[in-house]
N, C-alpha and C. Protein backbone atom coordinates (compact mmCIF):
# COMPACT_ATOMS: atom_id res chain seq x y z
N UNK A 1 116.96 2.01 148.05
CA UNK A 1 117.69 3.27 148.10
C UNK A 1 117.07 4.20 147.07
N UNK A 2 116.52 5.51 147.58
CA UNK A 2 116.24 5.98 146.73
C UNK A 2 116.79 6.52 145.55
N UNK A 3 115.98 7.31 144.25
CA UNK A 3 117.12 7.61 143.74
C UNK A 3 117.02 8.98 143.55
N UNK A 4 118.38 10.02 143.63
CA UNK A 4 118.70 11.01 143.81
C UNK A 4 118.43 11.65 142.09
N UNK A 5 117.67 13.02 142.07
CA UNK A 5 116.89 13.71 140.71
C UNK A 5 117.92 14.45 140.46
N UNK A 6 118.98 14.72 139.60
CA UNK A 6 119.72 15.52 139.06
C UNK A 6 119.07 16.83 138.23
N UNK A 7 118.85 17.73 138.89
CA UNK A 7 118.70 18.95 137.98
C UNK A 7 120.13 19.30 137.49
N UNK A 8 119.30 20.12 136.21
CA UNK A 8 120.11 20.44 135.17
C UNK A 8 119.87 21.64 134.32
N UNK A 9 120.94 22.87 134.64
CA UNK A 9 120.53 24.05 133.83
C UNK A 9 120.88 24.12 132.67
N UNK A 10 120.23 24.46 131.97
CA UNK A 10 120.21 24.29 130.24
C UNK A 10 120.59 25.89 129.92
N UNK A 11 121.97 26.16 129.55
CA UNK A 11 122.50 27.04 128.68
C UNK A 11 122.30 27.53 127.66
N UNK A 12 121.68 28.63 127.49
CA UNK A 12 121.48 28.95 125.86
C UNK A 12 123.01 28.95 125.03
N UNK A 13 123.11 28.79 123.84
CA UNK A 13 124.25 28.83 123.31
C UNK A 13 125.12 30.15 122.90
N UNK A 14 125.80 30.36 122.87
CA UNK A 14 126.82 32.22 122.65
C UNK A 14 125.89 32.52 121.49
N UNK A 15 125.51 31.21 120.76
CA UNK A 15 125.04 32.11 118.69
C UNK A 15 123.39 32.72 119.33
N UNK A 16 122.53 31.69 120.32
CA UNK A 16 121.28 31.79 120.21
C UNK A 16 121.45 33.10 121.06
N UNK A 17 122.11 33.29 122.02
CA UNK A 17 122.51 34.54 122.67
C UNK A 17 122.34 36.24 121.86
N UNK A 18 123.38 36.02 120.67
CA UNK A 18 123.90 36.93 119.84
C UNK A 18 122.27 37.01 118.66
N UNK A 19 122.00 36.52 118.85
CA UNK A 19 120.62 36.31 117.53
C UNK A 19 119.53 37.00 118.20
N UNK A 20 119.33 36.78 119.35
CA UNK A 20 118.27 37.26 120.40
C UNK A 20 118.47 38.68 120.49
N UNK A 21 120.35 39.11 120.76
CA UNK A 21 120.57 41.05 120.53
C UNK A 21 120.08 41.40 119.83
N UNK A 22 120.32 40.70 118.89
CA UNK A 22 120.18 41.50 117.30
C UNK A 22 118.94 41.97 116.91
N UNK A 23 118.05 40.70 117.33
CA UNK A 23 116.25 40.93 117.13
C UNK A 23 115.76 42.09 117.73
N UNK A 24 116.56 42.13 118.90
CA UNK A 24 115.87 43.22 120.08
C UNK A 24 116.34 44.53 119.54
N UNK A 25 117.89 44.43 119.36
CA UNK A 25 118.11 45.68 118.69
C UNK A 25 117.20 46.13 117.54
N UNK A 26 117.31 45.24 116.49
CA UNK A 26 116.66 46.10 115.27
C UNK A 26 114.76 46.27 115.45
N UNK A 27 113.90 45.82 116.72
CA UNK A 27 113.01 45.78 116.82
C UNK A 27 112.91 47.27 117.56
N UNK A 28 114.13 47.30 118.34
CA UNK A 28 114.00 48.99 118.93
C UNK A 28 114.23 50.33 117.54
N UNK A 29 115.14 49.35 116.86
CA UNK A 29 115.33 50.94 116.25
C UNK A 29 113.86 51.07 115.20
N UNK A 30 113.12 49.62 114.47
CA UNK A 30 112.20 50.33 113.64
C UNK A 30 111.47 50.86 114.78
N UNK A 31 110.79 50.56 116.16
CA UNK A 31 110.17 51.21 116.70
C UNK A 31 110.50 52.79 116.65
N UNK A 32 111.47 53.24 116.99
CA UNK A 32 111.74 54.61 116.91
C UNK A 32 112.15 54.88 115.64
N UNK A 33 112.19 54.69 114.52
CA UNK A 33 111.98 54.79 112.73
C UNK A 33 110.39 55.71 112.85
N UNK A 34 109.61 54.56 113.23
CA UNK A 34 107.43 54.94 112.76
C UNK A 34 107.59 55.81 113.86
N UNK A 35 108.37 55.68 115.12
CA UNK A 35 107.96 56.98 116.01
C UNK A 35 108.29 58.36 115.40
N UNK A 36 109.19 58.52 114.82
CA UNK A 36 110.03 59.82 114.01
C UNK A 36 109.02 60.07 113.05
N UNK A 37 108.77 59.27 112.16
CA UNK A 37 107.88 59.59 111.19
C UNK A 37 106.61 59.60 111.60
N UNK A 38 106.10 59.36 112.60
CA UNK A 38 104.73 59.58 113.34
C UNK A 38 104.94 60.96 113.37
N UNK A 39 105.94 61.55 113.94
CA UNK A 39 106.37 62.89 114.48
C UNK A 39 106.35 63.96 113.81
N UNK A 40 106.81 63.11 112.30
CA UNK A 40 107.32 64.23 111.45
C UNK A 40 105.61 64.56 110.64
N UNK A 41 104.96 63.47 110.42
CA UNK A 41 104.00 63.70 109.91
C UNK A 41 102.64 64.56 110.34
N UNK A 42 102.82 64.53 111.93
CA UNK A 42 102.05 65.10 112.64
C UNK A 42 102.33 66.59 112.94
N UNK A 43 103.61 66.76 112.44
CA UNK A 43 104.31 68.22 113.30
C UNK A 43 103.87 69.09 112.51
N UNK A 44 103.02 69.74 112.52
CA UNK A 44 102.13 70.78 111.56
C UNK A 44 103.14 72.34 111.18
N UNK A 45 103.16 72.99 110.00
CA UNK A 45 104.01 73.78 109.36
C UNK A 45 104.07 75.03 110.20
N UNK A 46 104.87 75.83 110.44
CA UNK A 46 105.48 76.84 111.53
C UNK A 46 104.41 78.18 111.13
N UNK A 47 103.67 78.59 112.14
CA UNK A 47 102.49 79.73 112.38
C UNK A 47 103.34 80.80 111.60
N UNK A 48 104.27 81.00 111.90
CA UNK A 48 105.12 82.19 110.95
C UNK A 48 105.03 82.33 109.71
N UNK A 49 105.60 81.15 109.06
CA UNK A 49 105.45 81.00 107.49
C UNK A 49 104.05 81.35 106.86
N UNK A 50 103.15 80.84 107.63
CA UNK A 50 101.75 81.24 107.36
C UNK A 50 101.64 82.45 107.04
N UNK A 51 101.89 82.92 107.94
CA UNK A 51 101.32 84.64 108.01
C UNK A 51 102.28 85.11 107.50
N UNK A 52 104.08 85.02 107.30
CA UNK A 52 104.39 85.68 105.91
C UNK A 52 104.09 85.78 104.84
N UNK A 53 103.42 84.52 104.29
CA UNK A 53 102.91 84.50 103.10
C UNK A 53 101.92 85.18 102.37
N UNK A 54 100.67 85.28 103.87
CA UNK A 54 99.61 85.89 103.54
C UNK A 54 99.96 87.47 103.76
N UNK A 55 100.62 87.77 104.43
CA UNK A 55 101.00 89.47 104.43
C UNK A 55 101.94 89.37 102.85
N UNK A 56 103.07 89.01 102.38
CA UNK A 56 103.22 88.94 100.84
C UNK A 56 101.89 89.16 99.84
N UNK A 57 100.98 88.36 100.05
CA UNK A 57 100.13 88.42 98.88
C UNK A 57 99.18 89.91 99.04
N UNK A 58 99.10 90.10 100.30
CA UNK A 58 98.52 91.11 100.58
C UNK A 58 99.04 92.15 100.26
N UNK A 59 99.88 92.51 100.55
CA UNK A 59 101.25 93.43 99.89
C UNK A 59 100.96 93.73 98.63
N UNK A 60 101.30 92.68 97.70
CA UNK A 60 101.56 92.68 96.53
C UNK A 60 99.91 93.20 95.64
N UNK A 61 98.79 92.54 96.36
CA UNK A 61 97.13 92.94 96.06
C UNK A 61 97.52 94.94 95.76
N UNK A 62 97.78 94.87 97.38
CA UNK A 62 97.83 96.53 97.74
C UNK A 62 98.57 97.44 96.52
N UNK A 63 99.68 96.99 96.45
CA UNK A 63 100.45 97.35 94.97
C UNK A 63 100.01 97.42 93.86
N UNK A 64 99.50 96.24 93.05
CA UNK A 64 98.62 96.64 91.98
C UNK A 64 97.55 97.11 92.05
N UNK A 65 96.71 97.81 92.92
CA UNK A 65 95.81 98.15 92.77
C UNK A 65 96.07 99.62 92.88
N UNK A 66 97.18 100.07 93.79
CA UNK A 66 98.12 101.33 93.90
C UNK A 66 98.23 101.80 92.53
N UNK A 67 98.94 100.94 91.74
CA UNK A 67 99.35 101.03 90.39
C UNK A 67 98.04 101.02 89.33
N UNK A 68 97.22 100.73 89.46
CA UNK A 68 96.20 100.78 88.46
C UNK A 68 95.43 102.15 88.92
N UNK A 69 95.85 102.59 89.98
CA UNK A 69 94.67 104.08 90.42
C UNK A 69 96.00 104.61 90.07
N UNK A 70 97.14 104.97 89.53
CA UNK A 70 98.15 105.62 89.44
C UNK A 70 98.02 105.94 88.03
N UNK A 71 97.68 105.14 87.05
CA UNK A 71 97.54 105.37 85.69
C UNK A 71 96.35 105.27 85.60
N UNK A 72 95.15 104.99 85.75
CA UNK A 72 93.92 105.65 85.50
C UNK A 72 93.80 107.21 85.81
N UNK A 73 94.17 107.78 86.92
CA UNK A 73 94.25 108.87 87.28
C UNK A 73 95.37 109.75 85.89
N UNK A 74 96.40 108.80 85.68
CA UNK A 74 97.03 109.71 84.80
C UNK A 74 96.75 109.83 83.35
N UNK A 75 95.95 108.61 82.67
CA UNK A 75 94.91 108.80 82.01
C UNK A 75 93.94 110.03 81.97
N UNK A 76 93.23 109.90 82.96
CA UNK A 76 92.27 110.84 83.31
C UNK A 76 92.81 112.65 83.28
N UNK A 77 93.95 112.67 83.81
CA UNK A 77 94.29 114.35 83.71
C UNK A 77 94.80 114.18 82.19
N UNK A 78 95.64 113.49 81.47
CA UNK A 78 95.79 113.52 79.87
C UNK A 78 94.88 113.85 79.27
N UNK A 79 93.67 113.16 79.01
CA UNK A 79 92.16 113.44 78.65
C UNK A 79 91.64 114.77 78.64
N UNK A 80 91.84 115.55 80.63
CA UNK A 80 91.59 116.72 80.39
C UNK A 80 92.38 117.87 79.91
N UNK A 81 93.48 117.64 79.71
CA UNK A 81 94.50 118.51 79.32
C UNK A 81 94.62 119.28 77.76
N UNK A 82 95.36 119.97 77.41
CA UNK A 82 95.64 120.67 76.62
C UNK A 82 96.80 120.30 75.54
N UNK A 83 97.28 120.33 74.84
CA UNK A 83 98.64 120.33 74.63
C UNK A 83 98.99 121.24 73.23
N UNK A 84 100.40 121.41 73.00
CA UNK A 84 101.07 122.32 71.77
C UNK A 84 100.75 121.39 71.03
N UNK A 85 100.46 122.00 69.47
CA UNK A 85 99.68 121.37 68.07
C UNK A 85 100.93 120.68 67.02
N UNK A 86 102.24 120.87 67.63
CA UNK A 86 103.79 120.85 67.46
C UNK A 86 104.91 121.04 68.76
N UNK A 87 105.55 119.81 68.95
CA UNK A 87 106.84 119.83 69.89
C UNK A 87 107.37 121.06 70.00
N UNK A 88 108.26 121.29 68.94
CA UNK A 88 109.40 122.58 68.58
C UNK A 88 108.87 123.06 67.14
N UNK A 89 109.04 124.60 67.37
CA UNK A 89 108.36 125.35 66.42
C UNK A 89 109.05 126.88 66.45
N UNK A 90 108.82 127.81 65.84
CA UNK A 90 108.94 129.45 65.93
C UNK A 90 107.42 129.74 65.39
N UNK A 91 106.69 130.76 66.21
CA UNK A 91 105.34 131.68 66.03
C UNK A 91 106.12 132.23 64.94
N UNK A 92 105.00 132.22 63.75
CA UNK A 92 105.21 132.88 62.80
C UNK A 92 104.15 133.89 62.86
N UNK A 93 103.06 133.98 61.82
CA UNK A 93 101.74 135.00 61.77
C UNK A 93 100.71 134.53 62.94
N UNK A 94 100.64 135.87 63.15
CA UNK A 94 99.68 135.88 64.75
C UNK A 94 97.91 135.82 64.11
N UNK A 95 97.32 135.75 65.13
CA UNK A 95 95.47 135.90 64.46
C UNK A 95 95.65 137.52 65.18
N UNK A 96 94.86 137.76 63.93
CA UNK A 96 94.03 139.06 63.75
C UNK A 96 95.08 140.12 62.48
N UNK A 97 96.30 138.96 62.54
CA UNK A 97 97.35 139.74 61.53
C UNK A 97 96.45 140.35 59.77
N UNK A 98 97.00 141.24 59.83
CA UNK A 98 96.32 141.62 58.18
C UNK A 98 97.30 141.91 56.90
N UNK A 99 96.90 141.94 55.80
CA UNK A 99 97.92 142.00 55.02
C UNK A 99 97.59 141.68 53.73
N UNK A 100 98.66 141.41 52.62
CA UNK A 100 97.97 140.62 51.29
C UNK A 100 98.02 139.23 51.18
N UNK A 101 98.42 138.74 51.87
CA UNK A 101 98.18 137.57 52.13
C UNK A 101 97.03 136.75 52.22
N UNK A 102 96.04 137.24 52.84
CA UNK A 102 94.61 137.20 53.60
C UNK A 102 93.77 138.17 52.62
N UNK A 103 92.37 137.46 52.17
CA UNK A 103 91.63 137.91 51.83
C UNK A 103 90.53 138.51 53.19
N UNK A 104 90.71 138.37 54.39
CA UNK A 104 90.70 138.96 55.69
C UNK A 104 91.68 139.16 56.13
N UNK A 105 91.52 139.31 57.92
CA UNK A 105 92.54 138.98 58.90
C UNK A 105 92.66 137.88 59.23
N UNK A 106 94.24 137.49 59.32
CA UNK A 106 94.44 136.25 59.60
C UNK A 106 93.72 135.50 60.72
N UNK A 107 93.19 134.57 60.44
CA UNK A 107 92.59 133.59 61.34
C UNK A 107 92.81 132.69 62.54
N UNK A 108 94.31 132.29 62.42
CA UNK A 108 94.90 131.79 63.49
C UNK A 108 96.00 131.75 63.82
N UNK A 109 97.06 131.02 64.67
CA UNK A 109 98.30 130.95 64.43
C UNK A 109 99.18 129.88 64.07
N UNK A 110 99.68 130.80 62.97
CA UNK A 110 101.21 129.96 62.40
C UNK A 110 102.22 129.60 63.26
N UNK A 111 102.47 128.18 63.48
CA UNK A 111 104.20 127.99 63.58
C UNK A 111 104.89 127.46 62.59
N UNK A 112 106.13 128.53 62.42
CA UNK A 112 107.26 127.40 61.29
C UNK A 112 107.50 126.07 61.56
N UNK A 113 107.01 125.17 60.63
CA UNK A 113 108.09 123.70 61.08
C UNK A 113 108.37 123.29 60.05
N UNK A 114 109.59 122.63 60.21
CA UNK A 114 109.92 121.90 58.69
C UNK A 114 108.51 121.33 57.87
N UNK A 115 108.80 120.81 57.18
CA UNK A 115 107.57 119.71 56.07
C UNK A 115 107.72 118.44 56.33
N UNK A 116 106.74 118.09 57.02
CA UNK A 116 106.85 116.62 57.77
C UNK A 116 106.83 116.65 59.14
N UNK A 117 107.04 117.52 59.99
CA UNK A 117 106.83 117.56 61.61
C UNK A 117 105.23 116.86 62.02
N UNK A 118 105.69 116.23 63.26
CA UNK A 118 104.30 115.18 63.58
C UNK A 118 103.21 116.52 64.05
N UNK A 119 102.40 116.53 63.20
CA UNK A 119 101.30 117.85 63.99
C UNK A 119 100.44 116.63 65.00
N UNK A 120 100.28 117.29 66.43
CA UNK A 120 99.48 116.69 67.62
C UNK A 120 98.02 117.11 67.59
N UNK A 121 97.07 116.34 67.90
CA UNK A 121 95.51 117.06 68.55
C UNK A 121 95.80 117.24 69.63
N UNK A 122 95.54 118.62 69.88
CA UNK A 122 95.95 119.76 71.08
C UNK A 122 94.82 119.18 72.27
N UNK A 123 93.96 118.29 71.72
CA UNK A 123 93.06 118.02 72.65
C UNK A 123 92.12 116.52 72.42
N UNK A 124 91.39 115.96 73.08
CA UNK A 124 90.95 114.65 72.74
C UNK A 124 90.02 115.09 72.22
N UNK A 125 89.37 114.45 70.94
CA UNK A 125 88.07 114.74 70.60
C UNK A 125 87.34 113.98 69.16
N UNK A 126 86.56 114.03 68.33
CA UNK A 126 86.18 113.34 67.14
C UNK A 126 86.76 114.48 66.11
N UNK A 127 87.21 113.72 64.82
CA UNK A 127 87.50 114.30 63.56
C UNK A 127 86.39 114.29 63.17
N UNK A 128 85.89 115.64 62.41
CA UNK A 128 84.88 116.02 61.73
C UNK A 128 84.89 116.69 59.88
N UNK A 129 86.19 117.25 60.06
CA UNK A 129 86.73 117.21 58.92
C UNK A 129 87.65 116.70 58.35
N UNK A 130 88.47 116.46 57.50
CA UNK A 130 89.48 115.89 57.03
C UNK A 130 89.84 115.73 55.30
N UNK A 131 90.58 116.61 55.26
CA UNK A 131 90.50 116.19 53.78
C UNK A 131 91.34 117.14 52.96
N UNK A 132 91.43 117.51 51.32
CA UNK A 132 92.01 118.93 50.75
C UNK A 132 91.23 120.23 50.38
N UNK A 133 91.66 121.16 50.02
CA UNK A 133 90.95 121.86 50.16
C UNK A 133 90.26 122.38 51.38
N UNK A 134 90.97 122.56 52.06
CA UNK A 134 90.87 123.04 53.57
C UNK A 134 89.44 122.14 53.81
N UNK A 135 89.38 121.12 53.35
CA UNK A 135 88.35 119.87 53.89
C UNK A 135 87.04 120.67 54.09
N UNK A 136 86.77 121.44 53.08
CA UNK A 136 85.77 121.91 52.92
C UNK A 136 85.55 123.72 53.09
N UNK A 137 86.73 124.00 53.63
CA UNK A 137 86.73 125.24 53.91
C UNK A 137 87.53 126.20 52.78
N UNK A 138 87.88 125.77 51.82
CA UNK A 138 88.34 126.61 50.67
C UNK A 138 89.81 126.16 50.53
N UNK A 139 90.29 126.07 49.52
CA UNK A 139 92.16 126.07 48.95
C UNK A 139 92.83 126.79 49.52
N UNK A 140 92.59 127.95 50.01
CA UNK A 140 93.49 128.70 50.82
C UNK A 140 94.40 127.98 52.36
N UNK A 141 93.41 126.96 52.71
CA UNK A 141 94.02 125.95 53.84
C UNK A 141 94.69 124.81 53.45
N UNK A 142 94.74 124.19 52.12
CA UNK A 142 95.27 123.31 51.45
C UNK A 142 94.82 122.02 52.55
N UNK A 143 95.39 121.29 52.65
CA UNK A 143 95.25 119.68 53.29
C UNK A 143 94.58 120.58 54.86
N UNK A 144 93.64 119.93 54.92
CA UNK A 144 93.55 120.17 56.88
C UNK A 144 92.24 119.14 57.92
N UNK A 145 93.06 119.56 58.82
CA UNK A 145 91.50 118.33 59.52
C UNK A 145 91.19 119.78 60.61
N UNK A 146 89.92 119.28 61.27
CA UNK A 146 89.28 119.61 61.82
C UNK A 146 88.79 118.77 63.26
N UNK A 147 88.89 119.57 64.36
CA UNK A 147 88.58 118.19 65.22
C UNK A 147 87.92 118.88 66.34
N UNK A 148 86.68 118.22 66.65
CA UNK A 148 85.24 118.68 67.63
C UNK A 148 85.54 118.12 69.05
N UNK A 149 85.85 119.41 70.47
CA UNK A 149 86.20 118.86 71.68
C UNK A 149 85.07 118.85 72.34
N UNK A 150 85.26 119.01 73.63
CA UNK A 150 83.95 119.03 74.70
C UNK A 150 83.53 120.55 74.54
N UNK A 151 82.22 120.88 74.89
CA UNK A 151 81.59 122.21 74.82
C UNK A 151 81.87 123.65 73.54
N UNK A 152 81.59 122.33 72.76
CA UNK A 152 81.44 123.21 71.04
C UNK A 152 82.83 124.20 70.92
N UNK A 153 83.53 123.62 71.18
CA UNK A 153 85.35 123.63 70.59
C UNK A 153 85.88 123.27 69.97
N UNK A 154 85.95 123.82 68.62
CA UNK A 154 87.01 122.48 67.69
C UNK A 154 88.16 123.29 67.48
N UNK A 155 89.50 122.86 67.25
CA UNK A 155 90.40 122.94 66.72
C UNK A 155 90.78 122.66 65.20
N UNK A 156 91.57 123.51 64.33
CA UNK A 156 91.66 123.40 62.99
C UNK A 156 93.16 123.15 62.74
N UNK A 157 93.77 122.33 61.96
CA UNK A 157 95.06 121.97 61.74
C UNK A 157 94.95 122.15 59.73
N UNK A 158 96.07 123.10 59.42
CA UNK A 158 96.07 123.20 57.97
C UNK A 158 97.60 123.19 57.10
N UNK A 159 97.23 123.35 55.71
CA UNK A 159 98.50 122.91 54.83
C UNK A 159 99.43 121.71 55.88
N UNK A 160 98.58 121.44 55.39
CA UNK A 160 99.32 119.71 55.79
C UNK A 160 100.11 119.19 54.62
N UNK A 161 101.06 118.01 54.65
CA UNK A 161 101.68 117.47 53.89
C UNK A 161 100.82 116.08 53.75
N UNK A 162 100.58 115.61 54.82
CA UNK A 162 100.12 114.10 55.09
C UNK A 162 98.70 114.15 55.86
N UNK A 163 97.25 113.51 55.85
CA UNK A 163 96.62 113.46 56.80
C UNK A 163 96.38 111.69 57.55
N UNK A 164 96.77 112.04 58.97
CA UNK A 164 96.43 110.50 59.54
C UNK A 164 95.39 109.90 59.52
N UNK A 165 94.69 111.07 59.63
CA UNK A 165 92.92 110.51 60.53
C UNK A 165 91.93 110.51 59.19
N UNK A 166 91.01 109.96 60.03
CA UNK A 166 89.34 110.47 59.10
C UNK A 166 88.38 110.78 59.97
N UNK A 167 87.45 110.84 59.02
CA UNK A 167 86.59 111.59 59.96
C UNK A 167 85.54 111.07 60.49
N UNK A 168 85.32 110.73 61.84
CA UNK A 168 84.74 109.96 62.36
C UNK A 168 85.19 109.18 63.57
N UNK A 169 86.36 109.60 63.13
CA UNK A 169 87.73 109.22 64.22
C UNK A 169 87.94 110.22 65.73
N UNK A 170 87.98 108.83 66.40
CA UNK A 170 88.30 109.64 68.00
C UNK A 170 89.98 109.69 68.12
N UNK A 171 90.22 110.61 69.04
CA UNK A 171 91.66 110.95 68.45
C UNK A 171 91.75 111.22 70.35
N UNK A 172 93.16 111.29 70.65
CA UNK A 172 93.34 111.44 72.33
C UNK A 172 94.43 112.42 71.97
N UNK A 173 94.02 113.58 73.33
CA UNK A 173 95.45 114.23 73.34
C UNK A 173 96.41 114.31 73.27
N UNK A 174 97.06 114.90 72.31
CA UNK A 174 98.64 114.31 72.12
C UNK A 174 99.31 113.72 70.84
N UNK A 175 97.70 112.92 70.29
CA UNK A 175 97.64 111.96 69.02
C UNK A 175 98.43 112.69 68.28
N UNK A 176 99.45 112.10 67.53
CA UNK A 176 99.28 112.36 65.88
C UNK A 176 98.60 112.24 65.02
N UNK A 177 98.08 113.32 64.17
CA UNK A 177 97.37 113.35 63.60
C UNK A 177 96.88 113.35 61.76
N UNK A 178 98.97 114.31 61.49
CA UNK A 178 98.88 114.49 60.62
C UNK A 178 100.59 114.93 60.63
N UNK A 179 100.83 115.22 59.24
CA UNK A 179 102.26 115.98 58.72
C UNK A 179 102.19 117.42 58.53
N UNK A 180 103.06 118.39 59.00
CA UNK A 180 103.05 119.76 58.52
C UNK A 180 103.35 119.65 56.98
N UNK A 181 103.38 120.92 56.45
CA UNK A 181 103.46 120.94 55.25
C UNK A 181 103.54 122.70 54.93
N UNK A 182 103.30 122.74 53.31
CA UNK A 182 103.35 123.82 52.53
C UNK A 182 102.70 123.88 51.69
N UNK A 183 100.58 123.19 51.89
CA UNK A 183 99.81 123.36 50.67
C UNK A 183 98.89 124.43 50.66
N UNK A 184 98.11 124.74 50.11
CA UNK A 184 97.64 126.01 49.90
C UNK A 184 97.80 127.35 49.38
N UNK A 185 97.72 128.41 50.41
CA UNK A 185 98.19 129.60 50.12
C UNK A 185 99.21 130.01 51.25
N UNK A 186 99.99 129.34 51.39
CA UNK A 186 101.30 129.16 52.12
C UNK A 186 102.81 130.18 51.25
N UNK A 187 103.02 130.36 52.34
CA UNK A 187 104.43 131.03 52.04
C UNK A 187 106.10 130.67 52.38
N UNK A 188 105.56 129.22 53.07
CA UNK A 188 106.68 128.96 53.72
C UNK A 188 106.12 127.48 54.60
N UNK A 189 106.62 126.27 54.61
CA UNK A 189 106.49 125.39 55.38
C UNK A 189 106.63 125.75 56.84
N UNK A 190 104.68 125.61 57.31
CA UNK A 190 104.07 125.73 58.55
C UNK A 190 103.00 125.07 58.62
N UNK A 191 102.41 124.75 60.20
CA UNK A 191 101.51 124.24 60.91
C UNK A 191 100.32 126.09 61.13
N UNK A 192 99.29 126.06 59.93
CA UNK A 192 97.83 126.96 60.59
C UNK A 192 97.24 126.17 61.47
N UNK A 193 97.17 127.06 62.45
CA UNK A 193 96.44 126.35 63.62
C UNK A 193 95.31 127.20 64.19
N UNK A 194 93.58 126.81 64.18
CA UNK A 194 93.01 127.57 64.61
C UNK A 194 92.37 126.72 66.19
N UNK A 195 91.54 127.97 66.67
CA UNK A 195 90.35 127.20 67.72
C UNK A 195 89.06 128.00 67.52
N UNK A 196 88.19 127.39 67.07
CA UNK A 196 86.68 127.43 66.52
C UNK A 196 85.27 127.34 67.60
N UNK A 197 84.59 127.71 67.61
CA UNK A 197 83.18 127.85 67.99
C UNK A 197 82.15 127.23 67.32
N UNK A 198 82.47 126.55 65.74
CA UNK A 198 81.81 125.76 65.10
C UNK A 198 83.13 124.82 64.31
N UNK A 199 82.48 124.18 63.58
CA UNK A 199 83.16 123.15 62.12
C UNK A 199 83.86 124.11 61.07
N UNK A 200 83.17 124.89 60.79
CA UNK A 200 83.11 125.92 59.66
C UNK A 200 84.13 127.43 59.57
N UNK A 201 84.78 127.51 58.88
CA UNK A 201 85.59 128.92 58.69
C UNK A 201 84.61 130.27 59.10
N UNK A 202 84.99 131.00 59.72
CA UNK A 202 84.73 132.29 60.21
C UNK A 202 84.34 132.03 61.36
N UNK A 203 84.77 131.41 62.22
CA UNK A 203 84.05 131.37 63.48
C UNK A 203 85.28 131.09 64.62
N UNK A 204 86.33 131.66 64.05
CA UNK A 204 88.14 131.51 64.95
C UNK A 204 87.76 132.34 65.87
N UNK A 205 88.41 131.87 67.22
CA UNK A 205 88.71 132.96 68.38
C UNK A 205 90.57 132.96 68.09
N UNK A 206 90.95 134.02 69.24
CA UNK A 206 92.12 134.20 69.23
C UNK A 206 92.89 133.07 70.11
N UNK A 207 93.37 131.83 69.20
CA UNK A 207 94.20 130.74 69.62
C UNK A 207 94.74 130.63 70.99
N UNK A 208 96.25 131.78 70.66
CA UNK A 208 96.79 131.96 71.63
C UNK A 208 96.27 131.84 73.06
N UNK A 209 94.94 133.07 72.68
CA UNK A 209 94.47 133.32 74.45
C UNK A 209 93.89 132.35 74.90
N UNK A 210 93.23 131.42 73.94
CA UNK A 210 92.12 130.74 74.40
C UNK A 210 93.05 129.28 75.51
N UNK A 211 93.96 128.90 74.36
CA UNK A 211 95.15 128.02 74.88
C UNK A 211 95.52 128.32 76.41
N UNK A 212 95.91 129.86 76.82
CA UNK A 212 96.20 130.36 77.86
C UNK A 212 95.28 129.80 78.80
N UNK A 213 94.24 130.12 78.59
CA UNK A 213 92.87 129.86 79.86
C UNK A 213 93.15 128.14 79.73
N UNK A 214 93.88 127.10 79.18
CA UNK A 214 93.66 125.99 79.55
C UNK A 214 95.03 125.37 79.98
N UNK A 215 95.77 126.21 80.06
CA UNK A 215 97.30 125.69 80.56
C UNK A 215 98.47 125.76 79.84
N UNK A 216 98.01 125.91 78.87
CA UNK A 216 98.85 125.85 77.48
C UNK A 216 99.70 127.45 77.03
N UNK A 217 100.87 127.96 77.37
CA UNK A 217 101.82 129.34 76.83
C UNK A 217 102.20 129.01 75.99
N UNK A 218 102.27 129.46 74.82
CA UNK A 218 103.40 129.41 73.43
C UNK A 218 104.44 130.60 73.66
């Protein structure tokens, strides 16, 4: 009699079951973990941001360079300009005035200012004189400087209280230069102010007008 083969299906168990999810599960999720970060690493930074950035810097180039031709330029007209030899003042003695005062006619023009007002160089240029004794030009100017512009122009500042500069000194429009005062042959605390054709006394034009032709009204 033969004998009859019993097959037999072999059950996995509920645990080996539950162990097998688990593997599969957490094998799917690192897979999609390195896929994300594949993703993220590859996903290149947004075309926009780019080109905001570079229009910013560009911007900002354009600006300072705006700004540096804005004050060079305003440099540049300072330089050529003119200015009053004193802020606030009253015209006192005019040039060409005569009198006993003057061993001539007066030479240039007076403004009253207290003793101590900041006297300005009316113009950019080198100090050539400086000193007492009208810095070479006689006691009658007491303290004064002297200062050489473009095309054989100097300006004369006198009876000073204080002098800033020396001579040799470049000075910019506007500079302070010195203190008003009351030395010399003064009658009263003021700024003499001439404009010259040389270094040297006797060689004044008439201040006022000359000032006029460069922008400058008192």
């Amino acid at each position: 009699m033969p004998q009859r083969t019993l097959s037999k299906t072999v059950r996995p168990s509920a645990f080996r079951l539950r162990a097998v999810a688990i593997a599969a599960v957490a094998a799917g999720t690192g897979a999609a973990t390195l896929l994300g970060a594949g993703a993220a690493a590859a996903d290149p930074a947004p075309l926009g941001t780019t080109s905001v950035t570079t229009s910013a810097v560009a911007d900002q180039a354009k600006a300072q360079t705006k700004a540096a031709a804005a004050v060079k330029k305003a440099a540049a007209a300072k330089a050529a300009s003119w200015v009053h030899p004193v802020s606030r003042y009253t015209l006192s003695a005019s040039f060409g005035l005569g009198g006993s005062m003057w061993s001539h006619k007066h030479s240039g023009q007076d403004f009253a200012v207290p003793t101590g007002t900041s006297v300005l160089a009316a113009h950019a240029g080198t100090v050539v004189k400086a000193g007492p004794i009208g810095a070479g030009d006689g006691p009658a100017y007491g303290n004064a400087v002297v200062i050489r512009h473009a095309n054989n122009t100097y300006s004369q500042y006198a009876h000073l209280s204080k002098i800033n500069v020396r001579v040799g000194q470049s000075v910019g429009t506007g500079e302070r230069i010195a203190l008003s005062g009351n030395t010399g042959n003064s009658s009263g605390p003021h700024l003499h102010f001439e404009i010259r054709t040389s270094p040297n006394y006797g060689t004044a034009v008439n201040p006022v007008a000359f000032l006029r032709t460069v922008g400058v009204t008192l």
